[in-house]
Protein backbone atom coordinates (compact mmCIF):
# COMPACT_ATOMS: atom_id res chain seq x y z
CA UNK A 1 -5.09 -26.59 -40.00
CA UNK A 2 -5.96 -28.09 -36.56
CA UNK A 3 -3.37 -28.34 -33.89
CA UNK A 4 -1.77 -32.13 -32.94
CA UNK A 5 -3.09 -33.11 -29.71
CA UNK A 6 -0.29 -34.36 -28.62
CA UNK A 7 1.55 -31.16 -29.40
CA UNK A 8 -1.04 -29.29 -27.20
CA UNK A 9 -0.66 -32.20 -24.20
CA UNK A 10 3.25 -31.53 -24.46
CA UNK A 11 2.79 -28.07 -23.98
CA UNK A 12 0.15 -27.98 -20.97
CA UNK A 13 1.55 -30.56 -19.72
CA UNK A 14 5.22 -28.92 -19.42
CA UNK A 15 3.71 -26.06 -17.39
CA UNK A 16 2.13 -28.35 -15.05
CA UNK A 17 5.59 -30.28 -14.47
CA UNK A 18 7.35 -26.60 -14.26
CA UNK A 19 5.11 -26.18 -11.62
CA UNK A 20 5.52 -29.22 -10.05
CA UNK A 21 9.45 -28.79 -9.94
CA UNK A 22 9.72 -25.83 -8.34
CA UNK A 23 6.99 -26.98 -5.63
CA UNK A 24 9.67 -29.49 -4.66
CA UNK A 25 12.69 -27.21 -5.35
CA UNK A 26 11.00 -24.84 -2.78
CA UNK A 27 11.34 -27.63 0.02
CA UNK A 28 14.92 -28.48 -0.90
CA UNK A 29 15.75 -25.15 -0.64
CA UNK A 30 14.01 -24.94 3.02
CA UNK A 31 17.46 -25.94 4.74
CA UNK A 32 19.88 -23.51 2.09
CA UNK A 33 17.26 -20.87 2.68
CA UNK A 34 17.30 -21.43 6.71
CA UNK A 35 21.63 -20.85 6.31
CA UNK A 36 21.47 -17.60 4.04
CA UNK A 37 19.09 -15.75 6.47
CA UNK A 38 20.17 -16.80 9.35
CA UNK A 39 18.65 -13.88 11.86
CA UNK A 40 15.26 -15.09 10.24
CA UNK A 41 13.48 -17.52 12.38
CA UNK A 42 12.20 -20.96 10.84
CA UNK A 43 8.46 -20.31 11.79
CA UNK A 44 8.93 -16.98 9.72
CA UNK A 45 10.56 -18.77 6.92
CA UNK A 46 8.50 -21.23 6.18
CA UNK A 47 6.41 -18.69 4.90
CA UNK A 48 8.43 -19.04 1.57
CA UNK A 49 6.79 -22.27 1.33
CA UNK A 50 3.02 -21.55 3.37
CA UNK A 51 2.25 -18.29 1.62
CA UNK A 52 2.73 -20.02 -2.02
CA UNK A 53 0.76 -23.21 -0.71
CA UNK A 54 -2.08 -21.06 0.63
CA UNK A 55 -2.66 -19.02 -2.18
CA UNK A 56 -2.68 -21.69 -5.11
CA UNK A 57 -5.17 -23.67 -3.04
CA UNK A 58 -6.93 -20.80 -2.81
CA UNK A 59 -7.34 -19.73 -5.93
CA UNK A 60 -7.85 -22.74 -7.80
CA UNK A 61 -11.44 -22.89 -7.92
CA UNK A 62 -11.79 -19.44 -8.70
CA UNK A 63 -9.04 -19.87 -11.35
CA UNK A 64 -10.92 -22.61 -13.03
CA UNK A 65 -14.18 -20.46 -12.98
CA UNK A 66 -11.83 -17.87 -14.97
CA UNK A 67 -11.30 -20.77 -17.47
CA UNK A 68 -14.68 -20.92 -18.02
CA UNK A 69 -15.26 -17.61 -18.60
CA UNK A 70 -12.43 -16.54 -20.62
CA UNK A 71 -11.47 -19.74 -22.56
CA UNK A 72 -8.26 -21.05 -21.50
CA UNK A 73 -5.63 -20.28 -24.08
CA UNK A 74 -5.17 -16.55 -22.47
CA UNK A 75 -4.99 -17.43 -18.77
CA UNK A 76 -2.52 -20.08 -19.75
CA UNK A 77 -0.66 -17.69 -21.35
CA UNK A 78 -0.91 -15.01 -18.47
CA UNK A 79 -0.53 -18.14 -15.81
CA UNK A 80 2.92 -19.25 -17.56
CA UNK A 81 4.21 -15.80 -17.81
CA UNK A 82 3.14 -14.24 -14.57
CA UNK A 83 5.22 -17.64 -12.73
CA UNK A 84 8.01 -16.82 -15.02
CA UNK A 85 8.47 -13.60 -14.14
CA UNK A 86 7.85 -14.20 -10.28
CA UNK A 87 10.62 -17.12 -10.26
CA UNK A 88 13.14 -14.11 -11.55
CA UNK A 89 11.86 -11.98 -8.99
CA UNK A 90 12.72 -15.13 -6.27
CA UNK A 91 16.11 -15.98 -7.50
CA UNK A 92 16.94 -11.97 -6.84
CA UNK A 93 15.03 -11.51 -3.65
CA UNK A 94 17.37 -9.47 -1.58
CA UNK A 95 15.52 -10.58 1.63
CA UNK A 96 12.85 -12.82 3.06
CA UNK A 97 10.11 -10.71 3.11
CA UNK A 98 10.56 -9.90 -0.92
CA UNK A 99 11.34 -13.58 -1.18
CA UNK A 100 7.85 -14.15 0.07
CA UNK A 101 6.30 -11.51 -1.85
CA UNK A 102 7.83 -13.07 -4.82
CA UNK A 103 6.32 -16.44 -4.22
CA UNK A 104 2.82 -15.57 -3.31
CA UNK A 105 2.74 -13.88 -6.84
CA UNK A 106 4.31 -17.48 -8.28
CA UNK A 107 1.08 -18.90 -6.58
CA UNK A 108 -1.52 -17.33 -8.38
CA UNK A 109 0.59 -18.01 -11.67
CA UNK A 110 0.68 -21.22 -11.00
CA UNK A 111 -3.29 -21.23 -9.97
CA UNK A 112 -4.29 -20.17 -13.20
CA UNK A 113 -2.38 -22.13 -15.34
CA UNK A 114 -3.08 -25.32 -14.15
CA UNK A 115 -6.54 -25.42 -14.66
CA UNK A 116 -6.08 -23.71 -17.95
CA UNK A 117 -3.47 -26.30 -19.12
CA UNK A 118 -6.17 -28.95 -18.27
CA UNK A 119 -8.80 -27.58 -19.90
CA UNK A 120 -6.92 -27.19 -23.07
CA UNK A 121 -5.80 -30.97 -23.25
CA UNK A 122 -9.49 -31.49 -22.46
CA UNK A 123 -10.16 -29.78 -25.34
CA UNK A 124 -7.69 -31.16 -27.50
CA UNK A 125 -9.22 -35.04 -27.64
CA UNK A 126 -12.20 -36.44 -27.85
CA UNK A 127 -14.64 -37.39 -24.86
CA UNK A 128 -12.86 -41.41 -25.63
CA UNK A 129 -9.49 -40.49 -24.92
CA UNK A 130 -10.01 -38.27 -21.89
CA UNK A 131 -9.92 -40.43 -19.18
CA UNK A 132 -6.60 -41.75 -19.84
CA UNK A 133 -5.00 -38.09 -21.39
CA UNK A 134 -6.33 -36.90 -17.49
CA UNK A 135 -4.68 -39.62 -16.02
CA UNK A 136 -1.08 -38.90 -17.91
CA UNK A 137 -1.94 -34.69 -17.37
CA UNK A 138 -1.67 -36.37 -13.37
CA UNK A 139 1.18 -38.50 -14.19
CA UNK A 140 3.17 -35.38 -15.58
CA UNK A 141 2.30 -33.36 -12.53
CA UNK A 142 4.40 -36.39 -10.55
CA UNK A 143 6.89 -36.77 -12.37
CA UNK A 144 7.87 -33.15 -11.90
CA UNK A 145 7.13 -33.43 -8.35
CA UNK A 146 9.60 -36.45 -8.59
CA UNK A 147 12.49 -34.64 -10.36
CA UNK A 148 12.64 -31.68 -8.08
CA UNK A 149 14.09 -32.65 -5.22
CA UNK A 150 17.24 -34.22 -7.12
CA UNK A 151 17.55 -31.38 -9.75
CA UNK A 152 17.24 -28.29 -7.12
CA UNK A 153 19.73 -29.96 -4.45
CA UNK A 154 22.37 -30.56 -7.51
CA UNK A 155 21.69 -26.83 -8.23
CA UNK A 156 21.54 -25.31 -5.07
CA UNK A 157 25.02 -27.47 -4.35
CA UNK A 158 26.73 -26.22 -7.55
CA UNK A 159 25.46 -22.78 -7.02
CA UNK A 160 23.08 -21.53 -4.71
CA UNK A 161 19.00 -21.50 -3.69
CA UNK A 162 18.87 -18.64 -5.70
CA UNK A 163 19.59 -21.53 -8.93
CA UNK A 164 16.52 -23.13 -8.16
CA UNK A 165 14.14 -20.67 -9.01
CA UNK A 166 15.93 -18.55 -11.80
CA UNK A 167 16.28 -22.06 -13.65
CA UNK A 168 12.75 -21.48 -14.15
CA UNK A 169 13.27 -18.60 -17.00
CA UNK A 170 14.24 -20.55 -20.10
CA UNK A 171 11.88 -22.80 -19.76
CA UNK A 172 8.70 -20.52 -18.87
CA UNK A 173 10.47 -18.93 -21.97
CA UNK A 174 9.82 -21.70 -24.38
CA UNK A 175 6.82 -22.44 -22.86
CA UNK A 176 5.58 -19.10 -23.86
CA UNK A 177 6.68 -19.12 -27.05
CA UNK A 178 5.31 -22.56 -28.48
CA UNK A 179 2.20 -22.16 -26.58
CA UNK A 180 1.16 -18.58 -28.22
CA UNK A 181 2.06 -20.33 -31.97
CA UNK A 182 0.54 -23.79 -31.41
CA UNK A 183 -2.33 -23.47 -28.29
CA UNK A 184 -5.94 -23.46 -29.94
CA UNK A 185 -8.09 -20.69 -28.63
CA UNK A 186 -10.81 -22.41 -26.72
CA UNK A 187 -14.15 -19.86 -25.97
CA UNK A 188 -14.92 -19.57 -22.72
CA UNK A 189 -18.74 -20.86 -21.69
CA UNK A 190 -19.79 -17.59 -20.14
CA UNK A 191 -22.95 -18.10 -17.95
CA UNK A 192 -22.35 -14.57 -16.61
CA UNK A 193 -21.78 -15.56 -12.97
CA UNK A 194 -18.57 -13.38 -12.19
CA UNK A 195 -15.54 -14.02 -9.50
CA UNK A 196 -16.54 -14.51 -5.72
CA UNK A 197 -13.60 -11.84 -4.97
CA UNK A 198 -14.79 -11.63 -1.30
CA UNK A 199 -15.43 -14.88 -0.62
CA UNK A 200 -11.66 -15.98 -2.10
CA UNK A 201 -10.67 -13.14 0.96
CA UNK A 202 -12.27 -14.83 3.04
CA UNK A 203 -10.81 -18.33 2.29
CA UNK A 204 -7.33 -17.19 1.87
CA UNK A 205 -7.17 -15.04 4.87
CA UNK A 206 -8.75 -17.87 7.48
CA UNK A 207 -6.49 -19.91 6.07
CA UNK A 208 -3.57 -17.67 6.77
CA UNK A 209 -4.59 -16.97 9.98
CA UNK A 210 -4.41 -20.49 11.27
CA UNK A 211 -1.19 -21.63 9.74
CA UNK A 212 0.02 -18.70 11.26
CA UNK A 213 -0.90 -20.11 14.41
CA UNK A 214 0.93 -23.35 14.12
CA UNK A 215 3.98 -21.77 13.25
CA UNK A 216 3.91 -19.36 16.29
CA UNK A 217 3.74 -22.20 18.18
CA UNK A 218 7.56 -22.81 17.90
CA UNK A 219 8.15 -19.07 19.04
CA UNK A 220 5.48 -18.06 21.36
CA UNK A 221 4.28 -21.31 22.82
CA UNK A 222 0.37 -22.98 22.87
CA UNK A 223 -1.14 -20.50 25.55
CA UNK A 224 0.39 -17.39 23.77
CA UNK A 225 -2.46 -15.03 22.54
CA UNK A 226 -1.08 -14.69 19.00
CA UNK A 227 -1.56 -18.30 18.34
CA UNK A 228 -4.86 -18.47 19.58
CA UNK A 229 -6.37 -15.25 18.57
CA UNK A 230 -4.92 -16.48 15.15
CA UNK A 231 -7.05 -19.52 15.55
CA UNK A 232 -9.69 -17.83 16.39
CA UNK A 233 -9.69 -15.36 13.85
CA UNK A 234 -9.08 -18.09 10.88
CA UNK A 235 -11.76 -20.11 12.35
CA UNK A 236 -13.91 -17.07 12.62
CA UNK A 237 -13.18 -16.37 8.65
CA UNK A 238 -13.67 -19.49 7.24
CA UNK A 239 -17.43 -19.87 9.24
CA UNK A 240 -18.53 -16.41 7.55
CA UNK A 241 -17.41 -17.58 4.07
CA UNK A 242 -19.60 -20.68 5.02
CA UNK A 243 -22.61 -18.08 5.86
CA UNK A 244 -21.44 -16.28 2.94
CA UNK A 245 -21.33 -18.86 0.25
CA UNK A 246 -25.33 -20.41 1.27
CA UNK A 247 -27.37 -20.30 -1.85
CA UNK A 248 -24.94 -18.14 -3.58
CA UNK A 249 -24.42 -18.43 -7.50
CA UNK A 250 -20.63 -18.81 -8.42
CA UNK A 251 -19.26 -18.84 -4.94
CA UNK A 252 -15.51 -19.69 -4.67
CA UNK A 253 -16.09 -22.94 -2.99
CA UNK A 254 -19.69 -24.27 -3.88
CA UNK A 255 -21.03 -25.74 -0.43
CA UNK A 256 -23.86 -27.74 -1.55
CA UNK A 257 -20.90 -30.39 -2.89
CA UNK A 258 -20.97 -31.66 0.84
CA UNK A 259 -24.07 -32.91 1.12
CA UNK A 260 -22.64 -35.54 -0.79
CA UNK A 261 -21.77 -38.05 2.11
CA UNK A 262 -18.59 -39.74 0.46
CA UNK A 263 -17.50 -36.21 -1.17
CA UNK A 264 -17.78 -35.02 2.09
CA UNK A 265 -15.63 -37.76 4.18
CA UNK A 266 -12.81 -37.66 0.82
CA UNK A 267 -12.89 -34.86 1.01
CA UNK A 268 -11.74 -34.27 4.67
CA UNK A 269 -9.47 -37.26 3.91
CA UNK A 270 -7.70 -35.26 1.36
CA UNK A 271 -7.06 -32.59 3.58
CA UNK A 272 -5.75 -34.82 6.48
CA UNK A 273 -3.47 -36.67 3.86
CA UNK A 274 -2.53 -33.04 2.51
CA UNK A 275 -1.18 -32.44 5.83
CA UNK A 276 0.85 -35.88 5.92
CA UNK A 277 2.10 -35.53 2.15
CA UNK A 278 3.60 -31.78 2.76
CA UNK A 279 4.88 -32.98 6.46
CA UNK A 280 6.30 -35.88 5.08
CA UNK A 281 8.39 -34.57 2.47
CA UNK A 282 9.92 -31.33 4.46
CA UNK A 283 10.47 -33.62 7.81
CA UNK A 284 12.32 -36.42 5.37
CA UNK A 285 14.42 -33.33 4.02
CA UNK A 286 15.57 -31.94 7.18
CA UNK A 287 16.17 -35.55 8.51
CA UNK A 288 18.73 -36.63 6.01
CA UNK A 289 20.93 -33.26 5.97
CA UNK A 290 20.68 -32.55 9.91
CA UNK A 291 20.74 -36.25 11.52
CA UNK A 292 22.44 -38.58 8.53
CA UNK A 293 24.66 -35.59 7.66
CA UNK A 294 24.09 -36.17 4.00
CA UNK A 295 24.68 -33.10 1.65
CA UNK A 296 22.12 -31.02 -0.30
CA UNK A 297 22.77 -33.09 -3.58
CA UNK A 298 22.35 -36.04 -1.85
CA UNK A 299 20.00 -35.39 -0.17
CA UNK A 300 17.90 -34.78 -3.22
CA UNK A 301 18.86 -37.84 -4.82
CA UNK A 302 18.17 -40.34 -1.57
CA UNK A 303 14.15 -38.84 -1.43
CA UNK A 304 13.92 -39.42 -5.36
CA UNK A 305 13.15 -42.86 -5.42
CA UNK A 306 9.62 -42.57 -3.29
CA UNK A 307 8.16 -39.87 -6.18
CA UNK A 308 9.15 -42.21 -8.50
CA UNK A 309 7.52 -44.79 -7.05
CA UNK A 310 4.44 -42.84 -6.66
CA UNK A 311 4.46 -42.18 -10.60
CA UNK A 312 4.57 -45.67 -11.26
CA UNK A 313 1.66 -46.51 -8.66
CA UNK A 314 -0.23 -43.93 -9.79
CA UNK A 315 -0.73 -44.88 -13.64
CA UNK A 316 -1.39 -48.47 -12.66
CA UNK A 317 -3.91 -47.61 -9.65
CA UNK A 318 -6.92 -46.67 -12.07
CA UNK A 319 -7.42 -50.19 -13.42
CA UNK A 320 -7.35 -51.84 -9.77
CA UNK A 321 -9.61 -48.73 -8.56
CA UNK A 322 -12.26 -50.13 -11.71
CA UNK A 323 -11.50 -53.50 -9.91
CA UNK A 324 -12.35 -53.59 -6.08
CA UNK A 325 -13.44 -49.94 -5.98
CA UNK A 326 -12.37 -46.88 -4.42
CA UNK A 327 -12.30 -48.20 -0.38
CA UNK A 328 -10.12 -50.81 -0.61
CA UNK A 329 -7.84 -48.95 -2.34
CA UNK A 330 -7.74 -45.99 0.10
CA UNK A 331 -7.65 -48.52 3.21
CA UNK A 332 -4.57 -50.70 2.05
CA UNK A 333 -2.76 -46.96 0.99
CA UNK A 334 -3.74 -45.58 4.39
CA UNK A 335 -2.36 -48.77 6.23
CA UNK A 336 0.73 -48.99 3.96
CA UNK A 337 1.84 -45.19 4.38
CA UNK A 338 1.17 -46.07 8.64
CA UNK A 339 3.14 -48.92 8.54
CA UNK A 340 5.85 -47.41 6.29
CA UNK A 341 6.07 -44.53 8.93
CA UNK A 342 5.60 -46.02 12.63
CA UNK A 343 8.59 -48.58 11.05
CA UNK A 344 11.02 -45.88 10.23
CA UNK A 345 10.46 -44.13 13.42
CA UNK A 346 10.80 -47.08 15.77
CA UNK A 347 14.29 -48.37 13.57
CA UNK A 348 16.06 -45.00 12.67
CA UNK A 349 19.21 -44.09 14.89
CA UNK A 350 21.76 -41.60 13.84
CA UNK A 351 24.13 -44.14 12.12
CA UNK A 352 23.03 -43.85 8.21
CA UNK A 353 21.41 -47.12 6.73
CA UNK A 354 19.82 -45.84 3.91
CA UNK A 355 19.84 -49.24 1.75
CA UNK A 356 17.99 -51.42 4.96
CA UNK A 357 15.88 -48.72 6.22
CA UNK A 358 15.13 -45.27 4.23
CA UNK A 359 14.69 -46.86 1.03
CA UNK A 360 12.57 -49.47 2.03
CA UNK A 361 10.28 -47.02 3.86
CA UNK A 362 10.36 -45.21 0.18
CA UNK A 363 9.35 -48.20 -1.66
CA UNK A 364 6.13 -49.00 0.19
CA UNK A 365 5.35 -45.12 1.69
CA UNK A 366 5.63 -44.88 -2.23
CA UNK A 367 3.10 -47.24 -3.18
CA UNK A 368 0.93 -45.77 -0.20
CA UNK A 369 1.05 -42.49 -1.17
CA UNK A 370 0.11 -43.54 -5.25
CA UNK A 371 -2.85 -45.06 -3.89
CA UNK A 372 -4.11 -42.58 -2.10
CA UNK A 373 -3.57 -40.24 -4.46
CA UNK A 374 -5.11 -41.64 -7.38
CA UNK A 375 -8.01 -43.19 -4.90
CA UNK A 376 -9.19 -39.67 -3.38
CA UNK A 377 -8.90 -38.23 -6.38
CA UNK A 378 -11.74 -41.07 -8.18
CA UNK A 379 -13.22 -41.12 -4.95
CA UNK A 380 -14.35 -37.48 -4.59
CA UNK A 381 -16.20 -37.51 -7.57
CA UNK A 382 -17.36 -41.05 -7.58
CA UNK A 383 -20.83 -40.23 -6.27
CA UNK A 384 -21.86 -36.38 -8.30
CA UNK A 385 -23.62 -36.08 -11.28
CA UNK A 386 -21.50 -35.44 -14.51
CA UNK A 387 -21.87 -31.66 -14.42
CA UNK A 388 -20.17 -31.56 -11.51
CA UNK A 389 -17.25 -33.30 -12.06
CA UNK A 390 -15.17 -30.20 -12.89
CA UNK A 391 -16.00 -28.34 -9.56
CA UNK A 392 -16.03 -30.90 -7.04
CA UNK A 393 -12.17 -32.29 -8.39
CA UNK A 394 -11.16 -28.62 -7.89
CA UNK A 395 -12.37 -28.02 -4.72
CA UNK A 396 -10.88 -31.07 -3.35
CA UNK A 397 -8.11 -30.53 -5.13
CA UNK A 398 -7.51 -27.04 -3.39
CA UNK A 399 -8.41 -28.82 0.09
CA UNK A 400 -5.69 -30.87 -0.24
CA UNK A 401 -3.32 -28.37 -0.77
CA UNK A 402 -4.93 -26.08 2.16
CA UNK A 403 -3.78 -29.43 4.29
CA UNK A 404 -0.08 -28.99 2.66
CA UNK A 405 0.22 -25.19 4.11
CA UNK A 406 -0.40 -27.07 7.75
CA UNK A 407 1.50 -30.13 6.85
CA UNK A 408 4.28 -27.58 6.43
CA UNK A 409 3.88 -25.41 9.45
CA UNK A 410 3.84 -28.87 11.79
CA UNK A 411 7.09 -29.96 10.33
CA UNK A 412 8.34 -26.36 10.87
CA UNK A 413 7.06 -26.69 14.67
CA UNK A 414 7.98 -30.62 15.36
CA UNK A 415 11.77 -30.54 12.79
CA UNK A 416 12.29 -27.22 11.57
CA UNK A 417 14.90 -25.97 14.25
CA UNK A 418 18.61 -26.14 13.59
CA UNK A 419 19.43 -27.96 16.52
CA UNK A 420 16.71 -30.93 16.09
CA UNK A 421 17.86 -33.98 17.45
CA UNK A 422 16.41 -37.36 16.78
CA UNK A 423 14.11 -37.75 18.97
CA UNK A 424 12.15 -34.84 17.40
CA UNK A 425 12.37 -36.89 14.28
CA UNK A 426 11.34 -40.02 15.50
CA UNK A 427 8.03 -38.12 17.29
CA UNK A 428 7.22 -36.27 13.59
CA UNK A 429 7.49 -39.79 12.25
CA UNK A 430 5.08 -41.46 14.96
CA UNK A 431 2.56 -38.39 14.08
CA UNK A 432 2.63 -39.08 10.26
CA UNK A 433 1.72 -42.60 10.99
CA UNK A 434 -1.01 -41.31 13.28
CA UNK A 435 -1.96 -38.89 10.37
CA UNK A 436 -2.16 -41.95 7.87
CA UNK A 437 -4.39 -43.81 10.65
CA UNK A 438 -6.72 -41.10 10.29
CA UNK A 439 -7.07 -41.09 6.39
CA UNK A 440 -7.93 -44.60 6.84
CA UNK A 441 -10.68 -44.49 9.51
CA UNK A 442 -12.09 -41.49 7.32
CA UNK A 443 -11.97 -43.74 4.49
CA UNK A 444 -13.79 -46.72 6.00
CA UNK A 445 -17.26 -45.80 5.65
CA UNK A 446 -17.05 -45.35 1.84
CA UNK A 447 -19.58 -47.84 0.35
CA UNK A 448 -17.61 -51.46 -0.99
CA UNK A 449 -18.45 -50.89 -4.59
CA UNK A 450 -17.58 -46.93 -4.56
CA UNK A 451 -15.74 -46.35 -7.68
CA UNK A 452 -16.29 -49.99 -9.16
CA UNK A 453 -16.98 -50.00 -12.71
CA UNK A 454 -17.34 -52.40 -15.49
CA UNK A 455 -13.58 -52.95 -17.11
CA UNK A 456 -13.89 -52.68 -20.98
CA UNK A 457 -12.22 -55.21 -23.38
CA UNK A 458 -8.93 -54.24 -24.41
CA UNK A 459 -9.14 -53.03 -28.13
């Protein structure tokens, strides 16, 4: 008897929000984390949140190329229970560095399974229905990223940081246990092209190596030689995996994609908005607890409403995207999410007004931040053939999320002190406008009709 659909969506999909959750918990826990290890600088701890960023952009692509190989029931399976097991291991860490051990192993469990959990509900219904099953697989994925920040700061205020990961357990539990009774086992389409292991190195360390340098920054200062011989290094990397991946079958990141002109502007879009997305959401964070004085729990539940908002945005954005195409869309986002953030920053004093100012700022940062998504997303993938569809939404998938790792280490740099004051705020808030300037300019040579298609007749 064939499995429901829907009873496969429910389960990939819950791994993707579990994932999703804890991404957010992570950055709630950023200022509970910064009180329990106190002799630990911020630079240095905001490696609980870089090293997991790093390697699950990282190893996305390769991840997916695993998928392919293996079919995706069993690295689902291995994805959910390897992130399990790591979230245990980060609710006991006795110490940063294990803390940060612990999460770069939650990474690559999280890597796997996403792209596993997608290929299953790809799987699961036919080629009709996949447009819109991808487009609630996204939705999920938000929604999570939506109910984290309220859920870990209620659990990190009733118990402790150390709640917001071991909460994870019962549900990777269940997870686990409908999805080895009810999952189909897909076959992988093995081509015999195997895993670009040094070429993922390569990635992962450059990367490394220059978020390392931001965050040294705060300690050592721009003309130090540890920030610059870790730009140099990174840099250094990430130009031999270029060399490296030239004409080579089943590289990590396939380099001929960018000789697609609008893949190739999205996609350094993407990574600019990466930065502003991860910046935005730690600097908002730190804002609200250090200047408004707000608690953790309340925290949480004052940043909820912009997610939300980004759910709802997100679900409606694909038939106006069909509409007036892919530019317009990514233009009036990138101008919104500006707006939303040169306001705030000129307005915001260190008398609360959450009701006239923050949530406002939500609402239509919010809105911004739905279009973009949903618009770089379509827009990457707008202009390759069909048999690429897979591998270029993957790769800029895992570009965006390389722009999170620096998003992070700026907000670290610019907010991430104890002692901020507001003026610190009010510059990180100037430079996410600036940062949402950028995604637009990038965005303005896309062609008018980019993404424009013929809307069907509703049945």
């Amino acid at each position: 008897m064939s499995t429901n659909p829907w009873v496969v969506f429910a389960i990939a999909s819950a791994a993707v929000i579990l994932v999703s959750v804890d991404a957010t918990i992570a950055v709630a826990a950023f200022p509970a984390l910064r009180g329990t290890f106190a002799s630990t600088s911020p630079a240095t701890l905001s490696w609980v949140l870089n090293a997991y960023t790093i390697l699950y952009a990282a190893l996305l692509v390769p991840a997916g190329r695993l998928v392919d190989l293996h079919g995706a029931k069993r690295p689902f399976l291995f994805g959910v229970a390897l992130f399990t097991l790591a979230s245990a291991a980060c609710g006991m860490a006795p110490g940063t560095d294990t803390l940060i051990a612990a999460r770069s192993v939650q990474a690559v469990g999280g890597a796997v399974l996403t792209p596993a959990s997608l290929a299953l509900i790809l799987g699961a219904f036919p080629t009709d229905k996949r447009s819109a099953i991808v487009g609630l697989w996204s939705a999920a994925g938000a929604l999570g990223a939506a109910v984290g920040p309220g859920a870990g700061a209620m659990l990190i205020e009733l118990a402790s940081w150390r709640a917001a990961f071991l909460v994870n357990l019962p549900f990777g539990a269940l997870i686990l246990f409908f999805a080895a009774r009810r999952l189909p086992v897909l076959m992988g389409a093995d081509s015999g092209k195997g895993l670009d292991v040094p070429g993922i190195a390569m990635i992962a360390s450059g990367v490394a190596a220059l978020a390392y340098s931001v965050v040294q920054v705060s300690e050592a200062g721009f003309a130090a030689t540890t920030v610059w011989g870790s730009v140099l290094a990174g840099a250094g990397l990430l130009i031999t995996y270029g060399l490296w991946a030239r004409g080579r079958e089943a590289a990590a990141i396939d380099m001929t994609l960018f000789a697609d002109r609008t893949y190739a502007l999205v996609t350094v879009a993407s990574f600019v908005f990466g930065i502003a997305f991860s910046m935005m959401f730690l600097s908002s964070f730190l804002f609200l607890l250090s200047i408004w004085g707000y608690t953790q729990g309340l925290t949480g539940l004052a940043v909820t409403p912009g997610p939300l908002v980004v759910i709802a945005v997100a679900i409606a954005s694909g038939r106006l995207v069909a509409r007036v195409g892919h530019r317009t869309v990514l233009v009036a986002g990138g101008l919104l999410y500006t707006c939303a953030q040169v306001w705030v920053a000129w307005h915001v004093t260190e008398l609360p007004a959450y009701l006239t100012l923050w949530l406002p700022m939500q609402i239509v940062g919010g809105i911004a931040v739905g279009l973009l998504l949903v618009g770089l997303s379509g827009a990457a993938v707008a202009g390759l053939p069909q048999s690429r569809f897979g591998v270029g939404g993957a790769v800029n998938s895992a570009v965006r999320q390389l722009g999170g790792v620096f998003g992070t280490a700026l907000a670290v740099v610019l907010v991430g002190q104890a002692n901020s004051e507001i003026e610190a705020f009010r510059t990180a808030f100037l430079f996410l406008g600036l940062i949402g300037l950028v995604t637009t300019v990038l965005c303005l040579p896309l062609s008018r009709q980019s993404g424009r298609v013929a809307l069907q007749p509703t049945q």
